[in-house]
N, C-alpha and C. Protein backbone atom coordinates (compact mmCIF):
# COMPACT_ATOMS: atom_id res chain seq x y z
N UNK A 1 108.84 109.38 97.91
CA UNK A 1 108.69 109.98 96.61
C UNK A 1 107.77 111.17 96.75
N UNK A 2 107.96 112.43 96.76
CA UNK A 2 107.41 113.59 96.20
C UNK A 2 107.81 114.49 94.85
N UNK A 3 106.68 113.67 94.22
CA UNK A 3 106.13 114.54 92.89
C UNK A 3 105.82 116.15 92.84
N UNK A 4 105.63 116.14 93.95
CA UNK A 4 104.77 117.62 94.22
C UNK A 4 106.24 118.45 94.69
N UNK A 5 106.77 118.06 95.32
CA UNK A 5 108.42 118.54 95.76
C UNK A 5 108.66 119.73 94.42
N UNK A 6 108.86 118.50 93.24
CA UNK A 6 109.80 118.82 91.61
C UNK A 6 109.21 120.33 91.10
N UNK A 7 107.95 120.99 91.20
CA UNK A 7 107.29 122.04 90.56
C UNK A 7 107.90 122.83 91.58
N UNK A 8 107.91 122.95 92.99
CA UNK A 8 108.35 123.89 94.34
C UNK A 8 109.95 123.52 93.45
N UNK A 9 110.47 122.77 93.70
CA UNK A 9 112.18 123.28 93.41
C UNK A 9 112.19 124.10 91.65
N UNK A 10 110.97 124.13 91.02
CA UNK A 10 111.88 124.93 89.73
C UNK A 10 110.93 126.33 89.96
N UNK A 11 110.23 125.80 90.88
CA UNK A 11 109.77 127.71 91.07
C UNK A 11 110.86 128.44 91.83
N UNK A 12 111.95 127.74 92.55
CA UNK A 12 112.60 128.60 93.64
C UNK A 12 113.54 128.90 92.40
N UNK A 13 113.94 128.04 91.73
CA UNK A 13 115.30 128.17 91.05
C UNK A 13 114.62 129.43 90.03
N UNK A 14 113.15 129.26 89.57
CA UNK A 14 112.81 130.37 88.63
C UNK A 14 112.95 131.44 89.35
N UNK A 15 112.62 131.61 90.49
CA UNK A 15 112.61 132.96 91.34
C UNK A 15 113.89 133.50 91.25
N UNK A 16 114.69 132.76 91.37
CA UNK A 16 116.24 132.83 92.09
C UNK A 16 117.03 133.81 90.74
N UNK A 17 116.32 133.73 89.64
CA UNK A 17 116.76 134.20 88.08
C UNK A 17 115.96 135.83 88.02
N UNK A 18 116.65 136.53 88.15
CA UNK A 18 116.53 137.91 87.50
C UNK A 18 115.70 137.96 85.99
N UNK A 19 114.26 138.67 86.20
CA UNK A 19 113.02 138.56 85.40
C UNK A 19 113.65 140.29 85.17
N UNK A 20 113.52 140.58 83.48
CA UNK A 20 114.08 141.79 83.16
C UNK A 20 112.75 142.23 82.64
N UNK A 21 112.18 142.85 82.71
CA UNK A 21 110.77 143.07 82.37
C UNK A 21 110.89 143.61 80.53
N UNK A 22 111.68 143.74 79.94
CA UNK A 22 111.91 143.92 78.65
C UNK A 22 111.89 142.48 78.02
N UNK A 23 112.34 141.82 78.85
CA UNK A 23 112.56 140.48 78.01
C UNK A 23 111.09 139.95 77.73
N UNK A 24 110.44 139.22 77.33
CA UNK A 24 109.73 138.91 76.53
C UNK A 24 109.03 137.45 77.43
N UNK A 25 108.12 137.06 78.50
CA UNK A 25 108.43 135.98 79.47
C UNK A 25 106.97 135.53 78.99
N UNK A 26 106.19 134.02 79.63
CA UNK A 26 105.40 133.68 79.07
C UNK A 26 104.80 133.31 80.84
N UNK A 27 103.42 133.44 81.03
CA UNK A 27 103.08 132.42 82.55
C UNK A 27 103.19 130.77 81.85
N UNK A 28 104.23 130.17 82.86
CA UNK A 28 104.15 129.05 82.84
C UNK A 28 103.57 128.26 83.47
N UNK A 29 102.87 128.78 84.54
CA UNK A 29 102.21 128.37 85.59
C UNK A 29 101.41 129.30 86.63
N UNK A 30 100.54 128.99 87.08
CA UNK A 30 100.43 130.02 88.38
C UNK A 30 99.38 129.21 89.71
N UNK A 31 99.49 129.55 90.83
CA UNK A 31 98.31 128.61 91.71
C UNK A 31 97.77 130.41 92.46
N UNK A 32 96.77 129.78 92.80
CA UNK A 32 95.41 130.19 93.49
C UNK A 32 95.11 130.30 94.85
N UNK A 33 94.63 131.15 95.87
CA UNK A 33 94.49 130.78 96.84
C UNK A 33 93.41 130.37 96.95
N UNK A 34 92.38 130.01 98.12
CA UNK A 34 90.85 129.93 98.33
C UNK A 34 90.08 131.00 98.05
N UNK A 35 90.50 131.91 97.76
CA UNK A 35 89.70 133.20 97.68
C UNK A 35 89.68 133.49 96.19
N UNK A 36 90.79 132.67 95.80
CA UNK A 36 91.01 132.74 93.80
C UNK A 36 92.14 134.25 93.70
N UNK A 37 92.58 134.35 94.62
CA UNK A 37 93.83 135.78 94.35
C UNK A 37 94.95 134.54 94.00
N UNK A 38 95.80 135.03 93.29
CA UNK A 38 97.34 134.77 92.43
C UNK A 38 98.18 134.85 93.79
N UNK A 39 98.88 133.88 93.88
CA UNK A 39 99.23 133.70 95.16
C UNK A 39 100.73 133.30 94.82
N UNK A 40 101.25 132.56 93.56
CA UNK A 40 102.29 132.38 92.68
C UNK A 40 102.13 132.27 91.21
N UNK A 41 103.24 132.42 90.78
CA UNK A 41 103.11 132.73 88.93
C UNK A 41 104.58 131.94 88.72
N UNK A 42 104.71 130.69 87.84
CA UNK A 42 105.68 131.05 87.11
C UNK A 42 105.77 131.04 86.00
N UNK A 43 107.01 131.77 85.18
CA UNK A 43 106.84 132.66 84.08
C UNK A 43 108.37 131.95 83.56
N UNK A 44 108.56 131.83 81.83
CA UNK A 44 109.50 131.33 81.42
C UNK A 44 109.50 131.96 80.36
N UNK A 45 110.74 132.32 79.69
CA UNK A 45 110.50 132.94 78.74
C UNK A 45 110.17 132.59 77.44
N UNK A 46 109.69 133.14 76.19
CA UNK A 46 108.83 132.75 75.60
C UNK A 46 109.57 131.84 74.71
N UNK A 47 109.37 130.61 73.78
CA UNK A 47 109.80 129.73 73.37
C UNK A 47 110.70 130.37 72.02
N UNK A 48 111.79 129.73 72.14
CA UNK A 48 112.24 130.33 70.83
C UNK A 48 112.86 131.99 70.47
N UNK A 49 112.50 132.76 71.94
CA UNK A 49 112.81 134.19 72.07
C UNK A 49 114.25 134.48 71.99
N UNK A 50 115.01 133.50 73.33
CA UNK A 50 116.12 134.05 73.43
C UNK A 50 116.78 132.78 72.94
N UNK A 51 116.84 131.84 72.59
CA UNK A 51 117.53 130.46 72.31
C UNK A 51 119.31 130.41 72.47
N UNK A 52 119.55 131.75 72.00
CA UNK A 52 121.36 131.66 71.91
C UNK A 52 122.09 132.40 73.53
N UNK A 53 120.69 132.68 74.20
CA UNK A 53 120.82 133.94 75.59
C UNK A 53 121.24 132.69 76.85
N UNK A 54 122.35 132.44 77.44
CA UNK A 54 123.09 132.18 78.45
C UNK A 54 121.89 131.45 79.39
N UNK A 55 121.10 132.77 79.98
CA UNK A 55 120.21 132.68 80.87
C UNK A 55 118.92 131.25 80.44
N UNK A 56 118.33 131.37 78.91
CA UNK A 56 118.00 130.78 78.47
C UNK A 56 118.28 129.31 78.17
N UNK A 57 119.58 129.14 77.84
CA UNK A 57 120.49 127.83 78.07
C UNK A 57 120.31 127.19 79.02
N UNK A 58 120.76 128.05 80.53
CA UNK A 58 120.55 127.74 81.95
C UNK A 58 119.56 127.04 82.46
N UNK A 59 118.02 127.38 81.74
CA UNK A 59 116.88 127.37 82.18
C UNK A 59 116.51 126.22 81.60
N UNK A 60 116.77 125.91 80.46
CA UNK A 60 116.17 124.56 79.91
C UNK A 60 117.59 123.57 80.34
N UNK A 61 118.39 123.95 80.68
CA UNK A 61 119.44 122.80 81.17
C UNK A 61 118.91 122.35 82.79
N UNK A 62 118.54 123.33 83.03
CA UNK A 62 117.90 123.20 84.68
C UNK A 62 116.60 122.43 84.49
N UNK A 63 115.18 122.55 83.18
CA UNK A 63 114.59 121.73 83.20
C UNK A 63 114.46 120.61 82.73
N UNK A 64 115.46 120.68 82.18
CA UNK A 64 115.93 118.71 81.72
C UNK A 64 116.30 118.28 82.81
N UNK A 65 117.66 119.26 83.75
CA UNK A 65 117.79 117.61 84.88
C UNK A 65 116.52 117.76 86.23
N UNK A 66 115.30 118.48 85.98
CA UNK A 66 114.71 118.46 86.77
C UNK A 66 113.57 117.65 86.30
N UNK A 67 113.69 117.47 85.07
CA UNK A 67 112.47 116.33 83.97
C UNK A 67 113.03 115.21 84.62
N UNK A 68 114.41 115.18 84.19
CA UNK A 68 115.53 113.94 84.41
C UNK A 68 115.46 113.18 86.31
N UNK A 69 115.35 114.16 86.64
CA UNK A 69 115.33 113.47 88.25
C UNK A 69 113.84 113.22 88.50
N UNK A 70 113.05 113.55 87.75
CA UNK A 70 111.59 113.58 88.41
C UNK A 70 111.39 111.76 87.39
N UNK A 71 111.95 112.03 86.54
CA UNK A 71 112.05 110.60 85.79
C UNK A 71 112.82 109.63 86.64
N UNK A 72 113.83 109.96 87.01
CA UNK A 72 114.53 108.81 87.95
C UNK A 72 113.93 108.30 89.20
N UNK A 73 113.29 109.28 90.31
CA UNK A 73 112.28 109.12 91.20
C UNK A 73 110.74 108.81 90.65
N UNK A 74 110.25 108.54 89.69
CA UNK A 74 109.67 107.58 89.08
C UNK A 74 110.14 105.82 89.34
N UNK A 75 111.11 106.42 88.69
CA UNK A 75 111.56 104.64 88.26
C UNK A 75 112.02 104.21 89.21
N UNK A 76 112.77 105.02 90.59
CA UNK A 76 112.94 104.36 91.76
C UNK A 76 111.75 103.79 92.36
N UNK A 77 110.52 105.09 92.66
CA UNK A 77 109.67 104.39 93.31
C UNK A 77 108.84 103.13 92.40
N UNK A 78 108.96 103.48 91.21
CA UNK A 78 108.19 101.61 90.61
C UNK A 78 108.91 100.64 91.15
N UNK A 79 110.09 101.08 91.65
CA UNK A 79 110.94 100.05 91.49
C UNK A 79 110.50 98.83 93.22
N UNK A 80 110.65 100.80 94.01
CA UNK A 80 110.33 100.46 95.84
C UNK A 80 108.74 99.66 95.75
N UNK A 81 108.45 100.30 95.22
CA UNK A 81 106.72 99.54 94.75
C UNK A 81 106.63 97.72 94.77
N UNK A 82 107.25 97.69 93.76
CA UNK A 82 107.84 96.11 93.15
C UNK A 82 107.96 95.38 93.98
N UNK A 83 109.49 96.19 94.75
CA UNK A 83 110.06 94.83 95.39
C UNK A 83 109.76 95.08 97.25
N UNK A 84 108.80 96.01 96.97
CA UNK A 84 107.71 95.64 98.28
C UNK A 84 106.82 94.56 98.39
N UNK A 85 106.39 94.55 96.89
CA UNK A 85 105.15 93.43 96.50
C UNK A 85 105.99 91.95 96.91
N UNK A 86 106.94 92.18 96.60
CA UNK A 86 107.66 90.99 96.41
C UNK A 86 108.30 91.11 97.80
N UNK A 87 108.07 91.44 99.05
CA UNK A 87 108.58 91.24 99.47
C UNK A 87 107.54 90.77 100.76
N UNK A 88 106.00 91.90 100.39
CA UNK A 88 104.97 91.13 101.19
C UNK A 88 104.53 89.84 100.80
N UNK A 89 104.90 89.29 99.08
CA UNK A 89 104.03 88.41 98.97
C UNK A 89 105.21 87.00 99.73
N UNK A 90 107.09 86.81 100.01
CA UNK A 90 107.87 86.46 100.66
C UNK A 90 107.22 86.16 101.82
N UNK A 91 106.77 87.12 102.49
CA UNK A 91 106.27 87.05 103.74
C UNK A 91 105.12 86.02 103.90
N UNK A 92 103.96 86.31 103.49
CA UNK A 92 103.21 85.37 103.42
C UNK A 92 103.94 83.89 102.65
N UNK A 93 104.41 83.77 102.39
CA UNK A 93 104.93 82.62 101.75
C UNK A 93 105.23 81.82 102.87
N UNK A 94 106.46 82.63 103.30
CA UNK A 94 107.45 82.16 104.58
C UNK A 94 106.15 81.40 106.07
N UNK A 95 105.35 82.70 105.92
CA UNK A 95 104.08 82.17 107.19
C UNK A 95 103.55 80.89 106.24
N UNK A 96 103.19 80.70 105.53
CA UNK A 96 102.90 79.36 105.36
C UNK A 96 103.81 78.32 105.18
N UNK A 97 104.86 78.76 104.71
CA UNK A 97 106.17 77.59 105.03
C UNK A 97 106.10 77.23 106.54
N UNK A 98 106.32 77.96 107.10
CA UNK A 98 106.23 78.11 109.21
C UNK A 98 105.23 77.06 109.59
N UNK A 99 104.01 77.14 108.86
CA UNK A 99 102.85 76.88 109.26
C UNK A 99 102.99 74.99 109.04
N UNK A 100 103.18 75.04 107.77
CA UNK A 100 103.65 73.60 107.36
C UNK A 100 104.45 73.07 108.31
N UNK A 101 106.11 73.40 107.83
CA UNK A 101 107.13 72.83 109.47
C UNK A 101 105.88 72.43 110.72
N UNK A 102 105.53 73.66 111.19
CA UNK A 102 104.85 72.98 112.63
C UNK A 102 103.96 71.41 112.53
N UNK A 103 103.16 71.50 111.13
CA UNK A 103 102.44 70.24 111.29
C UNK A 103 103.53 69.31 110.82
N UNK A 104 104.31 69.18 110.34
CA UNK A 104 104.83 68.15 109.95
C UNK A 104 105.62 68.12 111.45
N UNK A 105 106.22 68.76 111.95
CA UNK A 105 106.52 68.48 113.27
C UNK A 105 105.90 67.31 114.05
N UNK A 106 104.57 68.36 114.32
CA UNK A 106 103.51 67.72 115.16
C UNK A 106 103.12 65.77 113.97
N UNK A 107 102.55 66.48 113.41
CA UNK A 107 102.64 64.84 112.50
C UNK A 107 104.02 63.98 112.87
N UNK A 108 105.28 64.24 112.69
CA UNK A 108 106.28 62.86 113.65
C UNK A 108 105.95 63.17 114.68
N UNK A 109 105.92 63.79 115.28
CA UNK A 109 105.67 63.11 116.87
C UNK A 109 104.60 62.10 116.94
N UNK A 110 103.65 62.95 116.74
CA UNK A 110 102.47 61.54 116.52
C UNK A 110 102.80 60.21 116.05
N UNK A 111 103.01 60.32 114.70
CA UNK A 111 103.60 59.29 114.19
C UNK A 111 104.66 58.32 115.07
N UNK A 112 105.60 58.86 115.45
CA UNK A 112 106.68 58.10 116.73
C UNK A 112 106.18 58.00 117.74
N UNK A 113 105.08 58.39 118.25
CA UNK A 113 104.43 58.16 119.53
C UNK A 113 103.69 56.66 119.33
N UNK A 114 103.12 56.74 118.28
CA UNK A 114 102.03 55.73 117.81
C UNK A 114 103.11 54.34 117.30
N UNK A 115 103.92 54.51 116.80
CA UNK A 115 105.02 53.45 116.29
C UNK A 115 105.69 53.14 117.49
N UNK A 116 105.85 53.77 118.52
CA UNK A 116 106.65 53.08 119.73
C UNK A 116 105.12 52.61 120.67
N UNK A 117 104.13 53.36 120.71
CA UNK A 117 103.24 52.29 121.32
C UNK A 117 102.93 50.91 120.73
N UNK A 118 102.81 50.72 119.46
CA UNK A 118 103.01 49.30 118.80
C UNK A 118 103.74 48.68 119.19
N UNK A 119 105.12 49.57 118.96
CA UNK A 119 106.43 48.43 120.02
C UNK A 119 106.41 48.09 120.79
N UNK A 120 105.98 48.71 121.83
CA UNK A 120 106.02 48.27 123.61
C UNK A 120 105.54 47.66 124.03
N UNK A 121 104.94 46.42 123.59
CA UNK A 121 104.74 45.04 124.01
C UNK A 121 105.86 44.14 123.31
N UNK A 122 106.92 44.45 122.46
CA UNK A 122 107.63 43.99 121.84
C UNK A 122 108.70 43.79 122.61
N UNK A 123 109.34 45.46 123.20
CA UNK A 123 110.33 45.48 123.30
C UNK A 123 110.33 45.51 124.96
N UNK A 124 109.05 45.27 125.47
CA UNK A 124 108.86 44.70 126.71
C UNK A 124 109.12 43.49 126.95
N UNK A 125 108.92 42.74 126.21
CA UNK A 125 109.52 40.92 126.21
C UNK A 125 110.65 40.78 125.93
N UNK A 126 111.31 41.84 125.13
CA UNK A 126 112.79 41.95 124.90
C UNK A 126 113.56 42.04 126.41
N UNK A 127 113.65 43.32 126.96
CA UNK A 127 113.81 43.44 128.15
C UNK A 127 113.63 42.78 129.27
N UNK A 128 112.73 41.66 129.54
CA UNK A 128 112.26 40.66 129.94
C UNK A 128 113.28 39.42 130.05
N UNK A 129 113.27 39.41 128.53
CA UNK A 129 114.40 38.09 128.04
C UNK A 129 115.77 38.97 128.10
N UNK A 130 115.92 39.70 127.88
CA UNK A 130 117.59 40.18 128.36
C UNK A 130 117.95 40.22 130.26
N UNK A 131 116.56 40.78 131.19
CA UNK A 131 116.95 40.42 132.32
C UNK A 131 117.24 39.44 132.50
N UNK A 132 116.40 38.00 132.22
CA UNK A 132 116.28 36.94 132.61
C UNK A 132 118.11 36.01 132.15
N UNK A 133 118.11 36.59 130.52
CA UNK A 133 119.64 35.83 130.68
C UNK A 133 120.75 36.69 131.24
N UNK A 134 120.57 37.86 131.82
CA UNK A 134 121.89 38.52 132.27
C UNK A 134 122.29 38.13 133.94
């Protein structure tokens, strides 16, 4: 997501438009260098001047879908935002799911280790008495 991108693409497109110096234009903007010299200007024409003028049409149709996309790359990145959260907080989830499995793992084994040592005096006499009658 660059925010900062959206102002650079309507200065090129403003550039790109033939400024008639009769026409009537307003600064819409301008940046600075370190030294404080005018380094860019942009200029739109004045509100309400030309309203029925082609060029004028153009310009506010160009800054609606450039409002319009700077709005949509908004709502994408809330969106990438989101289902990042949701996707680190998955993660940690999953590592503690992982974490669990292993002890419960380790817990049966134990458990069956300890239940067949109980047995094996059992099933030692078993074996015993099955050699003896076979």
């Amino acid at each position: 997501y660059y925010p900062a991108a959206i102002p650079f693409i309507f200065i090129i497109l403003l550039l790109q438009t033939q400024i008639s110096p009769k026409e009537g234009w307003q600064v819409y903007s301008s940046a600075q260098d370190p030294d404080g010299r005018c380094i860019c200007t942009v200029v739109a024409p004045e509100q309400n001047l030309c309203s029925r003028d082609a060029k004028s049409r153009q310009l506010r149709q160009l800054l609606e879908k450039v409002q319009n996309m700077s709005q949509s790359i908004e709502v994408l990145n809330l969106r990438t935002q989101r289902d990042f959260q949701y996707v680190l907080k998955m993660e940690t989830q999953m590592k503690g799911l992982k974490a669990k499995f292993r002890q419960i793992e380790d817990d049966r084994k134990t458990l069956m280790t300890k239940h067949f040592q109980g047995r094996k005096p059992i099933i030692n006499q078993v074996v015993v008495l099955f050699i003896q009658y076979n």
